[in-house]
Protein backbone atom coordinates (compact mmCIF):
# COMPACT_ATOMS: atom_id res chain seq x y z
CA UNK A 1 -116.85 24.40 133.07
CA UNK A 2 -119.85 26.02 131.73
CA UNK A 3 -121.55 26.44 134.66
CA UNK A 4 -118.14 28.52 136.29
CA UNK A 5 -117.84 30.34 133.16
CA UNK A 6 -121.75 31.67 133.82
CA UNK A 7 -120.73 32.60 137.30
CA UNK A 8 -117.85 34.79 136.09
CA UNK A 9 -119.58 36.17 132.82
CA UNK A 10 -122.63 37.34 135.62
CA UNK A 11 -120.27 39.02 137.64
CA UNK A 12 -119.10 41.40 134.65
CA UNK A 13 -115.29 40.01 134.51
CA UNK A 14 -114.49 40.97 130.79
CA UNK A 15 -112.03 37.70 130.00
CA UNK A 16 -114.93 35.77 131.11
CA UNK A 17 -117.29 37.06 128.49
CA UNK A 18 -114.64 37.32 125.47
CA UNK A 19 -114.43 33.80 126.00
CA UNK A 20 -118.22 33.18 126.34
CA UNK A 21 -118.50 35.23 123.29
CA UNK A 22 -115.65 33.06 121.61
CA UNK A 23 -117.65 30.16 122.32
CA UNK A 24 -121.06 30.82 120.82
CA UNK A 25 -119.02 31.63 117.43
CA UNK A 26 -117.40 28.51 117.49
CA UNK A 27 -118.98 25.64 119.75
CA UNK A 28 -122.75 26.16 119.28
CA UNK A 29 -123.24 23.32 121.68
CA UNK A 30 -120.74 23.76 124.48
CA UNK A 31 -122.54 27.04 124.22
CA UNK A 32 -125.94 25.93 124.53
CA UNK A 33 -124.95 24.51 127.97
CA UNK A 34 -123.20 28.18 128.98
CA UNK A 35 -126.32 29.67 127.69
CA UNK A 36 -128.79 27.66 130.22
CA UNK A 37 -126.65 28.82 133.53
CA UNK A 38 -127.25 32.54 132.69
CA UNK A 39 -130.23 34.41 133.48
CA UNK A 40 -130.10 37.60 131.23
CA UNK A 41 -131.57 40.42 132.67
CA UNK A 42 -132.81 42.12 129.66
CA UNK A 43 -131.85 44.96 131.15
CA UNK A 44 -129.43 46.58 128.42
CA UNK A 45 -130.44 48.61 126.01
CA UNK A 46 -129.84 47.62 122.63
CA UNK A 47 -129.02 50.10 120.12
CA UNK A 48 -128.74 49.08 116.74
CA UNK A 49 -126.41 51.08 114.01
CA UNK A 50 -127.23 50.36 110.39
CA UNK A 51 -126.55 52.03 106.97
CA UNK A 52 -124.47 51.32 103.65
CA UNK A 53 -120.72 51.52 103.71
CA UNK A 54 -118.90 54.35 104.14
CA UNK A 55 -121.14 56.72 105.90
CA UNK A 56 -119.41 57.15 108.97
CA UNK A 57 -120.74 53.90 111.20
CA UNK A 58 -118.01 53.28 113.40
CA UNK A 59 -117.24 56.85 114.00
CA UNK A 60 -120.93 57.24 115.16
CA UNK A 61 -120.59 54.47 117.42
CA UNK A 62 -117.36 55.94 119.09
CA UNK A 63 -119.46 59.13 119.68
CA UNK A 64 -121.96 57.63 121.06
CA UNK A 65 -119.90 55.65 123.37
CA UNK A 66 -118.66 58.94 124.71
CA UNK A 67 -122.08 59.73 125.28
CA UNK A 68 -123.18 56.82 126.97
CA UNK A 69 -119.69 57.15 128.91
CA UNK A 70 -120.84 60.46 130.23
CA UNK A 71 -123.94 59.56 131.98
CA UNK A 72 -122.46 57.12 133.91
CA UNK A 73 -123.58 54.41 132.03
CA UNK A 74 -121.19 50.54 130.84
CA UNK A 75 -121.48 50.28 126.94
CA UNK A 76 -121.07 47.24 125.69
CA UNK A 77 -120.50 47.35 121.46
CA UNK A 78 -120.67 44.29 118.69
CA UNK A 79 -119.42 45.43 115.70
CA UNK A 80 -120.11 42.64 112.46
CA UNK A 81 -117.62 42.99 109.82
CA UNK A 82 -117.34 41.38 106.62
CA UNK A 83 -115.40 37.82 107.08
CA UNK A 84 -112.00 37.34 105.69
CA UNK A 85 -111.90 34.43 103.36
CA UNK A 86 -108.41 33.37 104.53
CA UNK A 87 -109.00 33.03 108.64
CA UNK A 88 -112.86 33.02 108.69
CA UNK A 89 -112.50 35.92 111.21
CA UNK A 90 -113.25 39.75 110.94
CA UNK A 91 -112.34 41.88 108.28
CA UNK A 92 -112.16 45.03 109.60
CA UNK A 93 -110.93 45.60 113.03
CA UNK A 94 -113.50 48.06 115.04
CA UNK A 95 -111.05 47.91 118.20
CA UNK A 96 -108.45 50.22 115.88
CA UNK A 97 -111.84 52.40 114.51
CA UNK A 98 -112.93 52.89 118.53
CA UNK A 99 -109.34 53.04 119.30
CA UNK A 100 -109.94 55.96 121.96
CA UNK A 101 -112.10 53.81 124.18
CA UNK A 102 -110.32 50.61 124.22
CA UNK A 103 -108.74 51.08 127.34
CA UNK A 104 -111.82 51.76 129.41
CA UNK A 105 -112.80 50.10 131.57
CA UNK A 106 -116.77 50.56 131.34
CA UNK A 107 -116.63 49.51 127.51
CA UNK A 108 -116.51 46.14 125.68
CA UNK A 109 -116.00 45.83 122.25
CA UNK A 110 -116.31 43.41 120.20
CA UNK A 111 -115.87 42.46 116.38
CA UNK A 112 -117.86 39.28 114.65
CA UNK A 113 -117.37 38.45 111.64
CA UNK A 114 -121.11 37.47 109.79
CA UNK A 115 -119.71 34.22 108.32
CA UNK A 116 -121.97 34.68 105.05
CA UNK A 117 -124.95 35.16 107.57
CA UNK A 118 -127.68 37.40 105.72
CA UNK A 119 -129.37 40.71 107.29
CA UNK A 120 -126.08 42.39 108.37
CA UNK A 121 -125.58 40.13 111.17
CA UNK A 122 -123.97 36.68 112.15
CA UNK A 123 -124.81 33.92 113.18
CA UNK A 124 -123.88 34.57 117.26
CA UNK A 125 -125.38 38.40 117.32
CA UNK A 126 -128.34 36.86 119.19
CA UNK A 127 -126.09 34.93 121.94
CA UNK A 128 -123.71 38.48 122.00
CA UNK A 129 -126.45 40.55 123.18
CA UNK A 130 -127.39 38.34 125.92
CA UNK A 131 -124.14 37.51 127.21
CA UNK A 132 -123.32 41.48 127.49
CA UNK A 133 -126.67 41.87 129.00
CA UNK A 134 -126.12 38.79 131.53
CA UNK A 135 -122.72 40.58 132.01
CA UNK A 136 -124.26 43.80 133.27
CA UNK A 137 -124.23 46.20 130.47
CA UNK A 138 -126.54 49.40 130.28
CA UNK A 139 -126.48 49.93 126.17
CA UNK A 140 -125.62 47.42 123.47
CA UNK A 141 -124.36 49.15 120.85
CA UNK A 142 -124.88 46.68 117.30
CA UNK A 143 -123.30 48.24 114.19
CA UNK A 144 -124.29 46.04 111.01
CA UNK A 145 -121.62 45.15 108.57
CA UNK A 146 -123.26 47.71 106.59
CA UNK A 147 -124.37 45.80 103.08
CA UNK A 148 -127.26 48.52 102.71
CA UNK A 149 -130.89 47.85 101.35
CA UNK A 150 -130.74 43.96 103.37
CA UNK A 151 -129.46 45.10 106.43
CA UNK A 152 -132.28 44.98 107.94
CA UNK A 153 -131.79 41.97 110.79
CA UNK A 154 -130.68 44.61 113.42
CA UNK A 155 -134.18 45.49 113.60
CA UNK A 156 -135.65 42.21 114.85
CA UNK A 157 -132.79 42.45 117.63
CA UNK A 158 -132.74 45.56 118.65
CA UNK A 159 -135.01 48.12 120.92
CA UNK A 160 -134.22 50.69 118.80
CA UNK A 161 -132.02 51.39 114.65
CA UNK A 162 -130.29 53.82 113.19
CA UNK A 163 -130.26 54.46 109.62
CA UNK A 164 -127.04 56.44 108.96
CA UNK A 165 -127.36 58.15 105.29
CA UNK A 166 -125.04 60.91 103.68
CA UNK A 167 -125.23 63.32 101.23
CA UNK A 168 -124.17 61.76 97.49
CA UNK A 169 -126.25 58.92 97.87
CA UNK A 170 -128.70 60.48 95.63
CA UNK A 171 -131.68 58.34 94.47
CA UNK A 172 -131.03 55.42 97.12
CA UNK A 173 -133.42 56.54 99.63
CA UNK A 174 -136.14 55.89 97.16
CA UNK A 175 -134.96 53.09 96.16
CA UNK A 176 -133.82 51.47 99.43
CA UNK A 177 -137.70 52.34 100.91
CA UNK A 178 -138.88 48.66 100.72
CA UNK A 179 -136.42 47.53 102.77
CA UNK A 180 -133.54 49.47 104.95
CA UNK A 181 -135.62 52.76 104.88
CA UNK A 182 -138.48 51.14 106.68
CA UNK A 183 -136.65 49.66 109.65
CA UNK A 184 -135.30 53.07 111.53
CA UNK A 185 -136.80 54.82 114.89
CA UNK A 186 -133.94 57.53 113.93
CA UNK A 187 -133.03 58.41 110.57
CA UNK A 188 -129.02 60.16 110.48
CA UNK A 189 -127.21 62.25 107.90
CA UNK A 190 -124.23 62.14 108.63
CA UNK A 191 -121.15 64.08 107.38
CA UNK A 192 -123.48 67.18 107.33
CA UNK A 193 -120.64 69.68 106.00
CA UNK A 194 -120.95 67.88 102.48
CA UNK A 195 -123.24 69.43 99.80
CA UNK A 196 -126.90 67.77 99.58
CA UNK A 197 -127.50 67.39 103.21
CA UNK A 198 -129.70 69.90 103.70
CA UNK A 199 -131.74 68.42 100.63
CA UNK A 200 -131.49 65.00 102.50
CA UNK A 201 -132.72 66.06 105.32
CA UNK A 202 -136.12 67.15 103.71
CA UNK A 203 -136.57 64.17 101.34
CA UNK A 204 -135.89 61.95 104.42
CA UNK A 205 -138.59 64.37 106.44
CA UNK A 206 -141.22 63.37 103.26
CA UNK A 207 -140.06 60.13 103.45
CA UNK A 208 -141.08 59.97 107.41
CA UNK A 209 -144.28 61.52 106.58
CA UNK A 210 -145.23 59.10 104.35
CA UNK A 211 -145.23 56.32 106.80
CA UNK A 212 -148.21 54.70 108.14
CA UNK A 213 -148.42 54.02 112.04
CA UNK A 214 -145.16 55.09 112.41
CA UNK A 215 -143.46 58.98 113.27
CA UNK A 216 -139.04 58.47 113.41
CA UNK A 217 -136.82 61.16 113.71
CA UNK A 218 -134.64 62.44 110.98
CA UNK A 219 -131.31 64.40 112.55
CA UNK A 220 -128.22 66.05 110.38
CA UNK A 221 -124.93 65.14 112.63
CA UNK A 222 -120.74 65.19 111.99
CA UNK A 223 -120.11 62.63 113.83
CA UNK A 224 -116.16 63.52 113.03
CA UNK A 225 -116.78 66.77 115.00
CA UNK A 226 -119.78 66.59 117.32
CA UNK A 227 -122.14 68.46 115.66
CA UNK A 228 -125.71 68.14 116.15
CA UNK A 229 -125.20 65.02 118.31
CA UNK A 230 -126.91 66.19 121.06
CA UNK A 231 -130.17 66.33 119.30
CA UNK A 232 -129.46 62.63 117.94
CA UNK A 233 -128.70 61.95 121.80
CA UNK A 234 -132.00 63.43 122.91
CA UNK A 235 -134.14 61.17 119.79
CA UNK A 236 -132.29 57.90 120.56
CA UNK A 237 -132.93 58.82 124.91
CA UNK A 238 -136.90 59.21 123.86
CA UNK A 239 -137.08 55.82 122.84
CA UNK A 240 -134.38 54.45 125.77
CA UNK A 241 -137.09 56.35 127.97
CA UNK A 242 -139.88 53.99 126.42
CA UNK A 243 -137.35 50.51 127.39
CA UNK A 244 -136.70 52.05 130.49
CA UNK A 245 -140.20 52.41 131.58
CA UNK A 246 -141.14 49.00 130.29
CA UNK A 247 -142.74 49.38 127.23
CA UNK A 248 -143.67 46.09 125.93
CA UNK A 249 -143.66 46.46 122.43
CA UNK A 250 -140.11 47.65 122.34
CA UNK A 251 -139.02 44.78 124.51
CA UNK A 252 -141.69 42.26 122.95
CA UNK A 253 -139.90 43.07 119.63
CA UNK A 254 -136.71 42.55 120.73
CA UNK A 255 -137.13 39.46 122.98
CA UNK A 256 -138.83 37.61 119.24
CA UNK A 257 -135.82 38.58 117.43
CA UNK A 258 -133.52 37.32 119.50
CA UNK A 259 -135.47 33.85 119.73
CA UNK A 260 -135.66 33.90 115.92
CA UNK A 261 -132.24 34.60 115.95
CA UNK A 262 -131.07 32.15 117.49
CA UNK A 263 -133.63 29.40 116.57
CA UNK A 264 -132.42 29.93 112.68
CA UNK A 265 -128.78 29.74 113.87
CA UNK A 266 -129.41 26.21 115.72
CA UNK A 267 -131.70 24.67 112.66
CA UNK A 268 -128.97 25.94 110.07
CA UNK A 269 -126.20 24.36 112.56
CA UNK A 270 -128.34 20.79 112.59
CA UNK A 271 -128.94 21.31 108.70
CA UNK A 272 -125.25 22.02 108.48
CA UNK A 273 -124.58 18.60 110.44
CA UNK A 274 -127.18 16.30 108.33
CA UNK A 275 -125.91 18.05 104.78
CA UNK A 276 -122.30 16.28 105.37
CA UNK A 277 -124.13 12.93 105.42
CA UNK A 278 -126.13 13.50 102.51
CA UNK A 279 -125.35 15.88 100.08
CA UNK A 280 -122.78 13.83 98.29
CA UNK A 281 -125.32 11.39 97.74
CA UNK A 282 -128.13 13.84 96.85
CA UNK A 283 -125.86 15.64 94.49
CA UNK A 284 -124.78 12.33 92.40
CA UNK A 285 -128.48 11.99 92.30
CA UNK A 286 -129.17 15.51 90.35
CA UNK A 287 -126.44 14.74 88.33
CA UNK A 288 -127.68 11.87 87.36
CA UNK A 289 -130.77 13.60 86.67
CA UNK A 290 -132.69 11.96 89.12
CA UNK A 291 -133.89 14.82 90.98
CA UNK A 292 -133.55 18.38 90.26
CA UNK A 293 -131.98 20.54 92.75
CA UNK A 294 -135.27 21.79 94.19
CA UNK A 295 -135.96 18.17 95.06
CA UNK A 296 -133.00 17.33 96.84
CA UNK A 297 -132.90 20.75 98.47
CA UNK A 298 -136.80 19.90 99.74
CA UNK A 299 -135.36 16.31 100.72
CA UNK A 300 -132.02 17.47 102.59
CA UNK A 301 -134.51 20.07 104.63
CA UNK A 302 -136.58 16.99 105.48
């Protein structure tokens, strides 16, 4: 079955790779075997869209969709949401927030939930992005469930990040520069009719200037009404140029992520698998207090 299911995920049918997708959320090893027919190309372009909540993620992506639409170009798009504690699925639904391209037929989209999975991401993002790629997609688009300062996974994955900010966010981009502030090739402030963008914009250019080695652009967009998304367009296609042309430490960085990616998801799954045999007994043990936690946590990872 797997082995079929490669053939038609390869030749771009889209029931084919919902269900391929399906399966590397749900049966990590009938997966595995999928996984080892395909031959990804690593030919898509993988986009990643990152930011805290409520600064206009999913209306960026749909923009950008339009964009990618325009030159001719398929556009595949993971969305991670939050997981609903009732079904284990997605929270929110990004088919309903991208609502204007469901129907075409150049663009997949896709919501995962993250499953408690830490970074922004799940556990599958990894598998995602290589089945759309196998599948014959020219962009990935990856919006993060958008958690803020720790959503920083999307980097490891992807060729290049946005950081969507907004004006009223006030002292986090100081205090978000350890971690989310130091991941973007493009930094975005978005809903650039609101007071304080202007001042965003030029503690976000100090920010830039600041950082050693590296030079990312900062842009003011509405992505509600187009503006200023053509110079976003034109900072995101200087770095597509660099993937296009083969640069290897934009594809170097993303081919590592991905194996990370994946590697933690299959040791977590075989922890996952030897923690039902044990942890009962381990945890009668630390309440007996013959081991502390640490110790049974060091011995279960044995």
């Amino acid at each position: 079955m797997s082995q079929a299911l490669a053939r038609r995920v390869a030749a771009g049918e889209r029931r084919a790779l919902a269900r391929a997708i399906s399966l590397v959320e749900n049966d990590p090893e009938e997966a595995e075997d999928l996984l080892r027919h395909l031959r990804p190309a690593h030919r898509a372009f993988v986009l990643g869209v990152t930011g805290p909540p409520g600064t206009g993620k999913s209306t960026l992506v749909s923009r950008l969709i339009g964009a990618y639409l325009a030159k001719g170009l398929r556009v595949g798009v993971i969305a991670v949401d939050p997981t609903s504690p009732v079904s284990g699925g997605a929270l929110l639904g990004d088919r309903v927030r991208m609502s204007e391209h469901f129907g075409e037929e150049r663009v997949f989209i896709r919501s995962m939930a993250s499953r408690g999975w830490s970074g922004g991401l799940s556990r599958s993002t990894a598998q995602a992005i290589l089945l759309m790629d196998a599948a014959g997609f020219d962009v990935v688009l990856l919006e993060t469930v958008g958690i803020g300062q720790s959503d920083v996974e999307v980097v490891g994955v992807s060729h290049a990040v946005l950081v969507l900010l907004m004006p009223g966010l006030g002292d986090e981009v100081q205090m978000s520069k350890a971690g989310l502030m130091e991941v973007g090739d493009v930094y975005v402030v978005n809903k650039s009719d609101l007071e304080g963008a202007d001042l965003m914009v030029t503690g976000l250019l100090a920010l830039v200037r600041s950082l050693k080695g590296r030079s990312p652009a900062v842009v003011k967009v509405s992505a509600l009404t187009g503006e200023g998304m053509d110079r976003l367009e034109a900072a995101v296609e200087k770095v597509r140029a660099r993937f296009v042309a083969g640069d290897e430490e934009i594809l170097l960085r993303s081919a590592k992520g991905l194996v990370l990616q994946t590697a933690k998801g299959m040791a977590l799954d075989r922890l996952a698998a030897k923690a039902d045999q044990r942890v009962d007994g381990l945890a009668r043990r630390v309440l007996r207090g013959g081991l502390t936690v640490d110790e049974a946590a060091r011995s279960l990872v044995r």
